[in-house]
C-alpha atoms as a PDB file:
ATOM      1  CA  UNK A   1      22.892  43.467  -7.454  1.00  0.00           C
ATOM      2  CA  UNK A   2      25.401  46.124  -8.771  1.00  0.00           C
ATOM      3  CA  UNK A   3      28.671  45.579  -9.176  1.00  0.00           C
ATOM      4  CA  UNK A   4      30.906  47.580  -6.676  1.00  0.00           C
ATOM      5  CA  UNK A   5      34.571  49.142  -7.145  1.00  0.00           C
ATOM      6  CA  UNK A   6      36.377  50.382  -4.757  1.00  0.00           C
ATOM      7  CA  UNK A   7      39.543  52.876  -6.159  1.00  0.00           C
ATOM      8  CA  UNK A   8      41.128  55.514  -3.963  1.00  0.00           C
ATOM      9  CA  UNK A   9      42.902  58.247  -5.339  1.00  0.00           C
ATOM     10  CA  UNK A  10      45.291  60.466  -3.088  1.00  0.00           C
ATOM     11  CA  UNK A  11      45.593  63.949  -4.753  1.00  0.00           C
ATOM     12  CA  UNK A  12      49.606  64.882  -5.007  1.00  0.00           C
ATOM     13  CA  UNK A  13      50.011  68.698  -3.496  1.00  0.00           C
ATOM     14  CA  UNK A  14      52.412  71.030  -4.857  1.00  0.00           C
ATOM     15  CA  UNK A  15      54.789  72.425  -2.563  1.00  0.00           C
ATOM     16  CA  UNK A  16      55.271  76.323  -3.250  1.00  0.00           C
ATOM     17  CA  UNK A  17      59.343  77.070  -4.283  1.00  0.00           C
ATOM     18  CA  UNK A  18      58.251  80.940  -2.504  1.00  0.00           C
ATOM     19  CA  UNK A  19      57.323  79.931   1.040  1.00  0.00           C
ATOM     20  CA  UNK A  20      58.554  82.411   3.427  1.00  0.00           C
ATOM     21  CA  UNK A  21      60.022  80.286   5.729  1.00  0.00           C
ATOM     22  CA  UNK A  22      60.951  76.503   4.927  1.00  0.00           C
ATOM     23  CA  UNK A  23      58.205  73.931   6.355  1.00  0.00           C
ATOM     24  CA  UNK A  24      59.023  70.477   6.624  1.00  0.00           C
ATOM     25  CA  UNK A  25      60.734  68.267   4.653  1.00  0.00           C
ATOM     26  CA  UNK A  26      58.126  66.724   2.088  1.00  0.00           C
ATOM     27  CA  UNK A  27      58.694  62.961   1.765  1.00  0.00           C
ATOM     28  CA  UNK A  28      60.571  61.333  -0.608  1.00  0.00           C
ATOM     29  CA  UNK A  29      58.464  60.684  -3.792  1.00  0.00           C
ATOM     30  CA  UNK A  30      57.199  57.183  -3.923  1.00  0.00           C
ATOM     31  CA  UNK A  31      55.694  57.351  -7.216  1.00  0.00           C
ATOM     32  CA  UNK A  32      51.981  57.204  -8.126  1.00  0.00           C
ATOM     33  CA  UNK A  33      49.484  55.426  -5.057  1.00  0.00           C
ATOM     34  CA  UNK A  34      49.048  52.464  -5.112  1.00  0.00           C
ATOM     35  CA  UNK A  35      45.537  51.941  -5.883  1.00  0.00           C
ATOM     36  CA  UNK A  36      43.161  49.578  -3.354  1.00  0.00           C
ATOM     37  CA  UNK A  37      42.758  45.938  -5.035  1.00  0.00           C
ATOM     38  CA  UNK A  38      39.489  45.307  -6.988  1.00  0.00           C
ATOM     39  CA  UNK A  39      37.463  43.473  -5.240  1.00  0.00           C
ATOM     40  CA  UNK A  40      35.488  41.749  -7.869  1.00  0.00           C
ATOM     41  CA  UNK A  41      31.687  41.219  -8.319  1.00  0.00           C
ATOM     42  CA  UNK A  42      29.884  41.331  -4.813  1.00  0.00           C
ATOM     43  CA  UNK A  43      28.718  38.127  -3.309  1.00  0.00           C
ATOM     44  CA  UNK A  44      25.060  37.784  -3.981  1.00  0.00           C
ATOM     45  CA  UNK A  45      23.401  37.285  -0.513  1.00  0.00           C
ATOM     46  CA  UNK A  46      22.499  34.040   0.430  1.00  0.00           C
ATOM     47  CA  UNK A  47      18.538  32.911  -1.328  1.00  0.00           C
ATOM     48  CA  UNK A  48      16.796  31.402   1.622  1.00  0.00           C
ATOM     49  CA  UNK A  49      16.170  27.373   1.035  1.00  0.00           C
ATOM     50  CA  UNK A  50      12.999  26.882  -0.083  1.00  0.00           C
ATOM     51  CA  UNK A  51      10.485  25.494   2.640  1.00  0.00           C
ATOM     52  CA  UNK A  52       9.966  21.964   2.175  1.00  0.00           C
ATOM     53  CA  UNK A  53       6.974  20.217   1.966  1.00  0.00           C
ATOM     54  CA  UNK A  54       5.847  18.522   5.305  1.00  0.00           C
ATOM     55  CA  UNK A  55       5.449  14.689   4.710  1.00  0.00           C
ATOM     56  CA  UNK A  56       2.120  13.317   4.477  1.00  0.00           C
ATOM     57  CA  UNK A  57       0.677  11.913   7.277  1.00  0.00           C
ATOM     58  CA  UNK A  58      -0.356   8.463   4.866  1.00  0.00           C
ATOM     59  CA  UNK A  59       2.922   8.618   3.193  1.00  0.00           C
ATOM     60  CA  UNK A  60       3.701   5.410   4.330  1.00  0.00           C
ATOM     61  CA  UNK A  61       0.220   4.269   3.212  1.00  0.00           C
ATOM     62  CA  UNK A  62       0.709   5.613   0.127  1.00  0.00           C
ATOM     63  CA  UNK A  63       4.057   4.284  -0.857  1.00  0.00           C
ATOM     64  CA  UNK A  64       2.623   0.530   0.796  1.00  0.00           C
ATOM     65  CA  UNK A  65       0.145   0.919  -2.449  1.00  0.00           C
ATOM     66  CA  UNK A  66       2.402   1.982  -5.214  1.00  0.00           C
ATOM     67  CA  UNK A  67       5.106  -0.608  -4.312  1.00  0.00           C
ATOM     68  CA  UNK A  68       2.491  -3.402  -4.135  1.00  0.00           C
ATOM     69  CA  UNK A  69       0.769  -1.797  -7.505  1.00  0.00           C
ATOM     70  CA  UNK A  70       4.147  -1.471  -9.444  1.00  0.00           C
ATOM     71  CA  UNK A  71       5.430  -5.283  -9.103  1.00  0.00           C
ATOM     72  CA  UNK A  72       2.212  -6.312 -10.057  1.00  0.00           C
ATOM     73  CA  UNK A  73       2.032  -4.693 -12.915  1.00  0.00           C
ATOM     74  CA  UNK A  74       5.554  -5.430 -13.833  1.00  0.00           C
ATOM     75  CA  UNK A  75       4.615  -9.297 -13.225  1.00  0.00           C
ATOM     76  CA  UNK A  76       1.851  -9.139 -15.531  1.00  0.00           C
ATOM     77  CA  UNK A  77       3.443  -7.216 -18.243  1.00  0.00           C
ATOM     78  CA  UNK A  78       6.542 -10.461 -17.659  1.00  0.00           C
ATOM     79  CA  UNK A  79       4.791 -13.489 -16.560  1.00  0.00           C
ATOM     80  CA  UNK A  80       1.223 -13.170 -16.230  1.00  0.00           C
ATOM     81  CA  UNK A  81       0.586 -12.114 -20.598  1.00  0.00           C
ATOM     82  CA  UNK A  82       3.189 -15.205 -20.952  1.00  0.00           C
ATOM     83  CA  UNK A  83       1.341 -18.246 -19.501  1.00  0.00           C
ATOM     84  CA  UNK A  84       0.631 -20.574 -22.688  1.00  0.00           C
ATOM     85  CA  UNK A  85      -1.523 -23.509 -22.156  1.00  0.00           C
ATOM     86  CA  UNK A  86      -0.495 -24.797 -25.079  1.00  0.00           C
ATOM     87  CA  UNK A  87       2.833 -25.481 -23.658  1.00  0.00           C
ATOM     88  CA  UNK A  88       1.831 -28.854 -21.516  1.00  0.00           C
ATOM     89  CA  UNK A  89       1.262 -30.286 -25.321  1.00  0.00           C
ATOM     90  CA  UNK A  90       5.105 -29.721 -25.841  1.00  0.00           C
ATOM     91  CA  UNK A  91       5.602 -31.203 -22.307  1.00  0.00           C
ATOM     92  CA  UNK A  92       6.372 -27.840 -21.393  1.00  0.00           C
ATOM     93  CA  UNK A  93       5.019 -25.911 -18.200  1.00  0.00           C
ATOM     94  CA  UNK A  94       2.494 -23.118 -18.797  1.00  0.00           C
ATOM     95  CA  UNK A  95       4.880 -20.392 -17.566  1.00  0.00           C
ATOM     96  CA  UNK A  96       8.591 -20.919 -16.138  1.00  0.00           C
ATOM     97  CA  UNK A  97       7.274 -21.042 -12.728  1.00  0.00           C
ATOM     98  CA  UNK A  98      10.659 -21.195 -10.846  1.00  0.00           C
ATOM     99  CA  UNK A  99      11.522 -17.707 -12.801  1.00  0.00           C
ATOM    100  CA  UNK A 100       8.544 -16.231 -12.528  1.00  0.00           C
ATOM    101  CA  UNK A 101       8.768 -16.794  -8.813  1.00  0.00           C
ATOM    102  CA  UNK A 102      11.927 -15.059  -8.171  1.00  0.00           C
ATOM    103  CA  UNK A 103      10.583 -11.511  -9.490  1.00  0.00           C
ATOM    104  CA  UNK A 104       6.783 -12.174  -8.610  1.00  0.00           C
ATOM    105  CA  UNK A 105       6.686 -14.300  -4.705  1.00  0.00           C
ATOM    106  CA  UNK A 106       7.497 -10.500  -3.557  1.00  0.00           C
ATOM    107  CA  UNK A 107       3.794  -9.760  -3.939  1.00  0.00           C
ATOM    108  CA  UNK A 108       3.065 -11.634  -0.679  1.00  0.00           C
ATOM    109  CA  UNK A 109       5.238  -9.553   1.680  1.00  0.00           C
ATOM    110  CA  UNK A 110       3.851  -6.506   0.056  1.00  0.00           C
ATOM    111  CA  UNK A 111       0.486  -6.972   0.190  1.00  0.00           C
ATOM    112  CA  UNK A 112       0.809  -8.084   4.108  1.00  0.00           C
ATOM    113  CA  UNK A 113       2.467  -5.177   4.330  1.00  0.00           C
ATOM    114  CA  UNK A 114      -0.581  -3.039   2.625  1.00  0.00           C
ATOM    115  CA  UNK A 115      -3.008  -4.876   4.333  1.00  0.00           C
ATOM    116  CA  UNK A 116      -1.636  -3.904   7.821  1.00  0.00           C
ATOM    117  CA  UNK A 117      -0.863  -0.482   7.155  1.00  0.00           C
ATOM    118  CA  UNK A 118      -5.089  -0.045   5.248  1.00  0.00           C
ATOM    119  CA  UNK A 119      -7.564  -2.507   6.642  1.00  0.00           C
ATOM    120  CA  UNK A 120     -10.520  -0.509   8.062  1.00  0.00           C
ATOM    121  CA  UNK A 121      -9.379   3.054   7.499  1.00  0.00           C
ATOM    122  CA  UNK A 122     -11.609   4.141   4.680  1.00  0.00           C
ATOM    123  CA  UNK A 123     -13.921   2.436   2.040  1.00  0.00           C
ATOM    124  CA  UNK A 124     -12.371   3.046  -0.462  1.00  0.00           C
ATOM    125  CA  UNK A 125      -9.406   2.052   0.710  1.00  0.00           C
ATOM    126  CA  UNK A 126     -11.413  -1.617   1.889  1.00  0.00           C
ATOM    127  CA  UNK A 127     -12.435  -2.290  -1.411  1.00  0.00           C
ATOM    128  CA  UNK A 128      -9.329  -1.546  -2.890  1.00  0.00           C
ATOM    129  CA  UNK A 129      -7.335  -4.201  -0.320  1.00  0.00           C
ATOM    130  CA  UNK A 130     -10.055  -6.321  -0.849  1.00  0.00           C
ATOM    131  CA  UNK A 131      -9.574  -6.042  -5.189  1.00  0.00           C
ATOM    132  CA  UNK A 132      -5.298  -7.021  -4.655  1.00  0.00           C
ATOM    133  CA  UNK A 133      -6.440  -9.476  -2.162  1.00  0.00           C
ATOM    134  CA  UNK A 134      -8.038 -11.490  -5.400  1.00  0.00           C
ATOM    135  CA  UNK A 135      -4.656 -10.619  -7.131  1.00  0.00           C
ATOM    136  CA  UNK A 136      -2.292 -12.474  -4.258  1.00  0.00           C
ATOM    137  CA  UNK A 137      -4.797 -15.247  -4.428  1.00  0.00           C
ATOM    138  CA  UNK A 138      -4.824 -16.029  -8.444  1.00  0.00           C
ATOM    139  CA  UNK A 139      -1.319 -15.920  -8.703  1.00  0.00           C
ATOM    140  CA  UNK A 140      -0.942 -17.866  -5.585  1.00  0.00           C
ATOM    141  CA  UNK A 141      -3.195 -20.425  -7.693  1.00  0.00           C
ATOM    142  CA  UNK A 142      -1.973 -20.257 -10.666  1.00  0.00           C
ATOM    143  CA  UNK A 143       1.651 -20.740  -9.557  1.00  0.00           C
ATOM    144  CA  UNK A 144       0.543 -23.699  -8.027  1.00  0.00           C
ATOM    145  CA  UNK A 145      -1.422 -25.441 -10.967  1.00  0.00           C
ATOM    146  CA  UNK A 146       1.308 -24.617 -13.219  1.00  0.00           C
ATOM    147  CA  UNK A 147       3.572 -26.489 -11.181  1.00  0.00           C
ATOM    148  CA  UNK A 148       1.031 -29.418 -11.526  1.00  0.00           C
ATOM    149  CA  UNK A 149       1.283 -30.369 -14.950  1.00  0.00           C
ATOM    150  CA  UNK A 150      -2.086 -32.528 -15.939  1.00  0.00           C
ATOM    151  CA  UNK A 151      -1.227 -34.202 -19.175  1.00  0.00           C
ATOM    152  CA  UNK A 152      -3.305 -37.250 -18.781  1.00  0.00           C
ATOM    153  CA  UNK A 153      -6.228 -34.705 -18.744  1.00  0.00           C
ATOM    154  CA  UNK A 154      -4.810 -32.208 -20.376  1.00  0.00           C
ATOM    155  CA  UNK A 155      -7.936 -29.864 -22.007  1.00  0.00           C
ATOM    156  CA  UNK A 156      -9.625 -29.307 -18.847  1.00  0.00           C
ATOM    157  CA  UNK A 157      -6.272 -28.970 -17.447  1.00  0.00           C
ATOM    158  CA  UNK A 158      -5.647 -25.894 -20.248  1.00  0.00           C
ATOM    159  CA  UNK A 159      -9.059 -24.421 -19.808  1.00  0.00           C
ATOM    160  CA  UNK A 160      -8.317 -24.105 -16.289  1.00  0.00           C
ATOM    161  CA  UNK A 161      -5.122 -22.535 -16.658  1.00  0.00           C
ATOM    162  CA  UNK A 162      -5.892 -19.962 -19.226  1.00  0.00           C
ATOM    163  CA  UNK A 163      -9.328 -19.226 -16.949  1.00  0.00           C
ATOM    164  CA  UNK A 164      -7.463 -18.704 -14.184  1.00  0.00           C
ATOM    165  CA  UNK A 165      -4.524 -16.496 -16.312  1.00  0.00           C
ATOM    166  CA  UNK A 166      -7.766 -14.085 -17.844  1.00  0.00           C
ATOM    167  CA  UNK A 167      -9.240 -13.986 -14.476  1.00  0.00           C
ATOM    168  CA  UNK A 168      -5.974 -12.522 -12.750  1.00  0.00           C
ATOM    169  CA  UNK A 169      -5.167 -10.595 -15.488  1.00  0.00           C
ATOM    170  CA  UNK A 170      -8.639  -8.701 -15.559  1.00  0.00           C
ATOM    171  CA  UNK A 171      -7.770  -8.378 -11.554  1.00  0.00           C
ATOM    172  CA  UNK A 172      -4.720  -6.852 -12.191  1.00  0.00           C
ATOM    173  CA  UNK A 173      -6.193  -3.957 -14.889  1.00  0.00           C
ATOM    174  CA  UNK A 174      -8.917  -3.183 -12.588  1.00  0.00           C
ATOM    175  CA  UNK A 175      -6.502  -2.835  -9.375  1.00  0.00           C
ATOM    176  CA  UNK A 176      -4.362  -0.655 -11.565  1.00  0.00           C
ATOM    177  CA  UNK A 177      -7.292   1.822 -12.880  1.00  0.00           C
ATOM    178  CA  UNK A 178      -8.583   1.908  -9.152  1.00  0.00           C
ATOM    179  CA  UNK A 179      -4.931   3.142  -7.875  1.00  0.00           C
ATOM    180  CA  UNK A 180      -5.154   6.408  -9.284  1.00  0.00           C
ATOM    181  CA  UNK A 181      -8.513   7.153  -7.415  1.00  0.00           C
ATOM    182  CA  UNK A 182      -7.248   5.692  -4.762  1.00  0.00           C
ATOM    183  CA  UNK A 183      -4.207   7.800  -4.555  1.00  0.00           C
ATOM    184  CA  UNK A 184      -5.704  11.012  -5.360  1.00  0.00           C
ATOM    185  CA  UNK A 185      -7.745  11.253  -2.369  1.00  0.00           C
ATOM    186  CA  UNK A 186      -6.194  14.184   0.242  1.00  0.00           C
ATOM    187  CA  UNK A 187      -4.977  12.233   3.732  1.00  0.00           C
ATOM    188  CA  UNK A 188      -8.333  12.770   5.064  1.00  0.00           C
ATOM    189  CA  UNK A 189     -10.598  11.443   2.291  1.00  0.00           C
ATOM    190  CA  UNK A 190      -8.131   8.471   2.052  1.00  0.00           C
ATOM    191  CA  UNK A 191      -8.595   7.440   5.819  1.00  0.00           C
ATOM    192  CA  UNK A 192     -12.061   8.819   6.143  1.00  0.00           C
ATOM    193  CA  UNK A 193     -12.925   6.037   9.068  1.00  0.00           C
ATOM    194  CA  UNK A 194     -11.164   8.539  11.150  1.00  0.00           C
ATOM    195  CA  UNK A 195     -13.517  11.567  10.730  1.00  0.00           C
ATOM    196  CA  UNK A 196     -16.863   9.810  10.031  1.00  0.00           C
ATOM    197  CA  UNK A 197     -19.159  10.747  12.492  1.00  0.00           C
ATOM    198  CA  UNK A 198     -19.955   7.697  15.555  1.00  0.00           C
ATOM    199  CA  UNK A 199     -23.153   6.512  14.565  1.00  0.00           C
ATOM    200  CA  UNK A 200     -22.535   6.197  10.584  1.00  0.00           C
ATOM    201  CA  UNK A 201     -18.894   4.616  11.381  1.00  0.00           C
ATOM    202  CA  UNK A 202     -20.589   1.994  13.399  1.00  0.00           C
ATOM    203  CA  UNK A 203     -23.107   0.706  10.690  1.00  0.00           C
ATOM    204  CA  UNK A 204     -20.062   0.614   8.554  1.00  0.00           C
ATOM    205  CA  UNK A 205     -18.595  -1.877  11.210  1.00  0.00           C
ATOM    206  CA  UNK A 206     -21.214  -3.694  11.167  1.00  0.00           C
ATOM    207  CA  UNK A 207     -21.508  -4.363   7.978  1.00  0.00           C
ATOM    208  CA  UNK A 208     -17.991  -5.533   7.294  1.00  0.00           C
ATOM    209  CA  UNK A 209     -18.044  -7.923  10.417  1.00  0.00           C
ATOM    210  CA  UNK A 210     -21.485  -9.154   9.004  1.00  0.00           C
ATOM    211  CA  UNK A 211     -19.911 -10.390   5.697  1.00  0.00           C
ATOM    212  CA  UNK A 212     -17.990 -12.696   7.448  1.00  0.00           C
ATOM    213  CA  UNK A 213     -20.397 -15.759   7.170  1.00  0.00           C
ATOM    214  CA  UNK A 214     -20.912 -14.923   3.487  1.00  0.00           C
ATOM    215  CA  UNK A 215     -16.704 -14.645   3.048  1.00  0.00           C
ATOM    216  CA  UNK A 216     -16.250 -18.027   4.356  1.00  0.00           C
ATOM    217  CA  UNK A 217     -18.491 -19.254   2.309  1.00  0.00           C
ATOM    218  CA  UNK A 218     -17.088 -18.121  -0.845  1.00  0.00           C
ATOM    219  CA  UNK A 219     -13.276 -19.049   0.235  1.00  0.00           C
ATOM    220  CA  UNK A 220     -13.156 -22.013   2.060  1.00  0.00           C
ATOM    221  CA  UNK A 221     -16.494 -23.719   1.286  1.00  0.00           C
ATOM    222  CA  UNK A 222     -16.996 -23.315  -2.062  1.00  0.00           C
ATOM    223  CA  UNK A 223     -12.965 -24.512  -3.396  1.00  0.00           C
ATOM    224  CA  UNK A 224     -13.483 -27.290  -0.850  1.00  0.00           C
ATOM    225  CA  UNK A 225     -16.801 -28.785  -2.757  1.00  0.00           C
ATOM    226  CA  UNK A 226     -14.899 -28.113  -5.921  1.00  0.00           C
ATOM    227  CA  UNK A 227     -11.473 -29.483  -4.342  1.00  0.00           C
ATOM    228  CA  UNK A 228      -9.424 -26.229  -4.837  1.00  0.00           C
ATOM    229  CA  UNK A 229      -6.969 -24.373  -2.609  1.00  0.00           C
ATOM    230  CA  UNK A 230      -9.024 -21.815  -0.132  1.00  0.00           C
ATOM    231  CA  UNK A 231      -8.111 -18.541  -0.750  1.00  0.00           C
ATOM    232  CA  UNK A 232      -5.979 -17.756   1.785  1.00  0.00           C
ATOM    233  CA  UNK A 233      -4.924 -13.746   1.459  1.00  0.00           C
ATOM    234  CA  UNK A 234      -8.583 -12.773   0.721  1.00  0.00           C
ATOM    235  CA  UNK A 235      -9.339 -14.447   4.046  1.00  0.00           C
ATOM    236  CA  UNK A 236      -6.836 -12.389   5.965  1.00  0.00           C
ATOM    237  CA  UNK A 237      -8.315  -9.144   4.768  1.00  0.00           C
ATOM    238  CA  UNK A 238     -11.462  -9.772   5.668  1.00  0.00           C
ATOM    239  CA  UNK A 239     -10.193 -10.681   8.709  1.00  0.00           C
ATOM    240  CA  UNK A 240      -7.885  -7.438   9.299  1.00  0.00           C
ATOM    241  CA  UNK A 241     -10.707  -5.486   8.564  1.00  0.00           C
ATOM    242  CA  UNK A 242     -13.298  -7.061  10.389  1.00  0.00           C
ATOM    243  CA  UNK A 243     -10.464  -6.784  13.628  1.00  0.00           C
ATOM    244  CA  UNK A 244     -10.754  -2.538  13.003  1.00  0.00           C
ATOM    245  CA  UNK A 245     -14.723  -2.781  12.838  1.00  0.00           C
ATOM    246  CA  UNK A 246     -14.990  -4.641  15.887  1.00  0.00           C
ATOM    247  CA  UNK A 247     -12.805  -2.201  18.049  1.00  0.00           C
ATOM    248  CA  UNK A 248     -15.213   0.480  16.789  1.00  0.00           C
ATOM    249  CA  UNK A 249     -17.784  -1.727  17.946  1.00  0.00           C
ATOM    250  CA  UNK A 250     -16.546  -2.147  21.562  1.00  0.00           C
ATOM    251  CA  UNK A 251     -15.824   1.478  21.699  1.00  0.00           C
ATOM    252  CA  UNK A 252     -18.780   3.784  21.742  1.00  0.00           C
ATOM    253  CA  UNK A 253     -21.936   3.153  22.409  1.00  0.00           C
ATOM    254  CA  UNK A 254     -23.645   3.249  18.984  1.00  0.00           C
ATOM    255  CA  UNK A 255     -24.291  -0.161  19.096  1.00  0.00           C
ATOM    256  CA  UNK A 256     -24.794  -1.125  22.921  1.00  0.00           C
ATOM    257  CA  UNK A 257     -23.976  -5.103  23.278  1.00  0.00           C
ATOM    258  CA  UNK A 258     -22.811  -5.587  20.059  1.00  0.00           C
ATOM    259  CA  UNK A 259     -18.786  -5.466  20.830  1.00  0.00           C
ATOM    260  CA  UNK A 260     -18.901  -8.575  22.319  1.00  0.00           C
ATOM    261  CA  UNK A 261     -21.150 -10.459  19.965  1.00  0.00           C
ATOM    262  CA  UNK A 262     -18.688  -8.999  17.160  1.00  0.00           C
ATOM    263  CA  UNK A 263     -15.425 -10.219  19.047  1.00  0.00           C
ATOM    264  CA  UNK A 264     -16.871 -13.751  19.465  1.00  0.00           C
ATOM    265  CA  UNK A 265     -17.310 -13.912  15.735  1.00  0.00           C
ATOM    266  CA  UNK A 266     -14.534 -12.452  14.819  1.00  0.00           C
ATOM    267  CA  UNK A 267     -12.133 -14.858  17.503  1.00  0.00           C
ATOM    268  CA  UNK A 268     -13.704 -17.616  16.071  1.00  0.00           C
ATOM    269  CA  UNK A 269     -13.461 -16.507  12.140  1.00  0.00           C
ATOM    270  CA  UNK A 270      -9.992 -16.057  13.139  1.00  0.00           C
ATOM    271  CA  UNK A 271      -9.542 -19.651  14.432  1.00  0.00           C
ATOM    272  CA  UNK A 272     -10.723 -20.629  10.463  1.00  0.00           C
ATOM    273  CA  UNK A 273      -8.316 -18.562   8.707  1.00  0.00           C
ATOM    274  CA  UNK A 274      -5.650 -19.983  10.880  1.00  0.00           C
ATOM    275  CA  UNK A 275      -6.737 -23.635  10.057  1.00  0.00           C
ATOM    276  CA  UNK A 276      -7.571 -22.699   6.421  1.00  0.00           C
ATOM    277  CA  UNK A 277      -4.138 -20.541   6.014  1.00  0.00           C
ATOM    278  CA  UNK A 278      -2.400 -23.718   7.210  1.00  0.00           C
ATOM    279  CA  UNK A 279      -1.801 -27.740   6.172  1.00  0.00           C
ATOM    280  CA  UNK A 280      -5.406 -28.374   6.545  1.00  0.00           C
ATOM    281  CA  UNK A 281      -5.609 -30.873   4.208  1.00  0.00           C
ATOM    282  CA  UNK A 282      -5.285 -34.098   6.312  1.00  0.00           C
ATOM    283  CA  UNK A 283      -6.997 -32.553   9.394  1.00  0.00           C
ATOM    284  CA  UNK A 284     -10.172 -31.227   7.543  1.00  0.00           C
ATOM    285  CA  UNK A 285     -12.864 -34.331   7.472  1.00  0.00           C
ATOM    286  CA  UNK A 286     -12.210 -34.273  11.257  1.00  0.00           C
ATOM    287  CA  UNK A 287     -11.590 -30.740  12.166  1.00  0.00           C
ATOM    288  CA  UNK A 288     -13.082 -28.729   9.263  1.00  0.00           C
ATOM    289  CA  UNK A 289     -16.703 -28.883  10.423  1.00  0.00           C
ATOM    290  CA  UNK A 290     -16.175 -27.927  13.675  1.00  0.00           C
ATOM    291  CA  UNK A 291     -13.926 -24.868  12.686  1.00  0.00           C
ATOM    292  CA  UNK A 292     -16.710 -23.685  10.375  1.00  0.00           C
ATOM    293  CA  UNK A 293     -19.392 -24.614  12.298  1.00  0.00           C
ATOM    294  CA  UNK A 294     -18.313 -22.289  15.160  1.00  0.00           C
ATOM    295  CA  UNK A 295     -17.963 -19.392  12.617  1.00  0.00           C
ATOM    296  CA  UNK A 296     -21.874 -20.158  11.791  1.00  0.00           C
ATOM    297  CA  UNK A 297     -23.197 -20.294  15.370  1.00  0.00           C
ATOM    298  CA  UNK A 298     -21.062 -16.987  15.842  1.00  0.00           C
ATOM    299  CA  UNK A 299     -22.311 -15.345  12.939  1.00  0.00           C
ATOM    300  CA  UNK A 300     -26.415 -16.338  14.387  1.00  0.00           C
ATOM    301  CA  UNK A 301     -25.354 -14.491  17.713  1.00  0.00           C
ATOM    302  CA  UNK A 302     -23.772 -11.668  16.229  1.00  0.00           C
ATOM    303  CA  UNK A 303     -27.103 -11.417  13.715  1.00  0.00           C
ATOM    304  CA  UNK A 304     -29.112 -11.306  16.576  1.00  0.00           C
ATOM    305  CA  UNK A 305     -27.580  -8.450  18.582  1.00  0.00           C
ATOM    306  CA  UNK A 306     -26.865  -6.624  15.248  1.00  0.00           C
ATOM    307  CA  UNK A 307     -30.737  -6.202  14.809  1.00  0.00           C
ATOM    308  CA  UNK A 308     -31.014  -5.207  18.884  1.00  0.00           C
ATOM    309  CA  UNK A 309     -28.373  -2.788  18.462  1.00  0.00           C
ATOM    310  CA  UNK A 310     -29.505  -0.772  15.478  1.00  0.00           C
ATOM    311  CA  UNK A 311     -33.235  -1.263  15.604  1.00  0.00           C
ATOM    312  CA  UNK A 312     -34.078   2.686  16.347  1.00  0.00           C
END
């Protein structure tokens, strides 16, 4: 914008000494006018802000992910590249658990958090909770064996510790090259349960409460034969997402008589993870087999109206 000045100049008239008559008395001379004060540079006008963005919708979502993503990856890079085996021969533990825990125990509370704010909202998304599920799991694990020094066996006792240090380690570079297709999805694409049409959304409900047999199978059954902890944080994801399939189950009528077949396995699959998530250990010779067996005889009904339902 130009610059404006503003400078007024009064012209001085000359009074004629050969007026006929005399006309008024001129004023006394003040000197020159004094000239208007400079007013400078003009303001610019005022630039509009510049819209902001709306917030996404999954923002939430998204930063659930990224949190849960970047301590991970900052306790592998810390802890998880630093467990040595070796160590027990020096009477040394594996990895300074009690450290390692102050930075890395925050993984729990974040990945309840992620599996609250994801479980059954897209497939991708599913397999992705389902991938850091295995990740709260191993380190839950490997804390706890670390803890348990074996020196009177102590090469099995190594093998199983670096196994289980590879393992998690693998789990954690796979969860973090998964992120970024995970991430790049649009809102929609990322929660595409909610704009898949009925009938397709319902086969995808079935399927993930028909895993649940097969899920119990390979974390509670299995580490109990081989006398291992049951993996508890990859049983509540399956269970959070089997809870979304089933309300799409008793919703629409895709599946007629299926909702309640999937709520009685799911209730009762529920019942497990609540005896397996807890001090089972003295309770399961008695209780164990009735707590799984109800989760099989649930899993036969649910089989049986799954094939009624979506035989056409």
């Amino acid at each position: 914008m130009a610059r404006a000045f503003a400078s007024l100049w009064i012209p001085v008239l000359l009074i004629p000494l050969f007026a006929c008559k005399p006309g008024p008395k001129a004023a006394p001379d003040t000197g020159p006018a004094a000239s208007a004060p400079d007013a400078g540079p003009a303001s610019p006008a005022a630039s509009p802000a510049a819209p902001t963005a709306p917030k996404s919708a999954q923002a939430d979502l998204r930063e659930a992910i990224k949190d849960y993503v970047t301590l991970l990856s900052d306790c592998d890079r810390r802890w998880f590249a630093d467990v040595k085996p070796e160590r027990i021969d020096k009477w040394e533990l594996p990895v300074p658990v009690m450290e390692m825990e102050k930075m890395c125990d925050r993984l729990l509370p974040l990945f309840e958090t992620l599996v609250e704010k994801a479980a059954f909202r897209g497939q991708k998304l599913d397999d992705f909770v389902r991938d850091a599920a295995l990740t709260a799991d191993r380190y839950l694990v490997l804390g706890f064996r670390c803890k348990k020094v074996g020196v009177k066996d102590k090469i099995p006792f190594k093998k199983e510790i670096g196994e289980l240090r590879d393992a998690l380690r693998a789990d954690v570079a796979r969860l973090k090259e998964s992120v970024g297709t995970v991430l790049e999805q649009d809102d929609k694409a990322l929660v595409s349960h909610a704009s898949t049409p009925a009938d397709e959304l319902a086969r995808i409900a079935n399927a993930a409460v028909s895993r649940l047999r097969e899920d119990l199978r390979t974390w509670v059954e299995t580490p109990l034969k081989e006398s291992k902890p049951t993996w508890r944080y990859s049983l509540r994801t399956t269970l959070a997402i089997a809870k979304g399939a089933t309300a799409v189950l008793q919703a629409g009528p895709q599946a007629p008589g299926l909702g309640p077949a999937a709520d009685g396995l799911v209730k009762s699959f529920d019942s497990a993870v609540t005896f397996y998530t807890g001090s089972y250990f003295d309770a399961e010779e008695k209780e164990g087999p009735k707590v799984r067996g109800a989760v099989v005889r649930a899993d036969a009904a649910y089989r049986t109206a799954a094939r009624k339902a979506f035989k056409k």
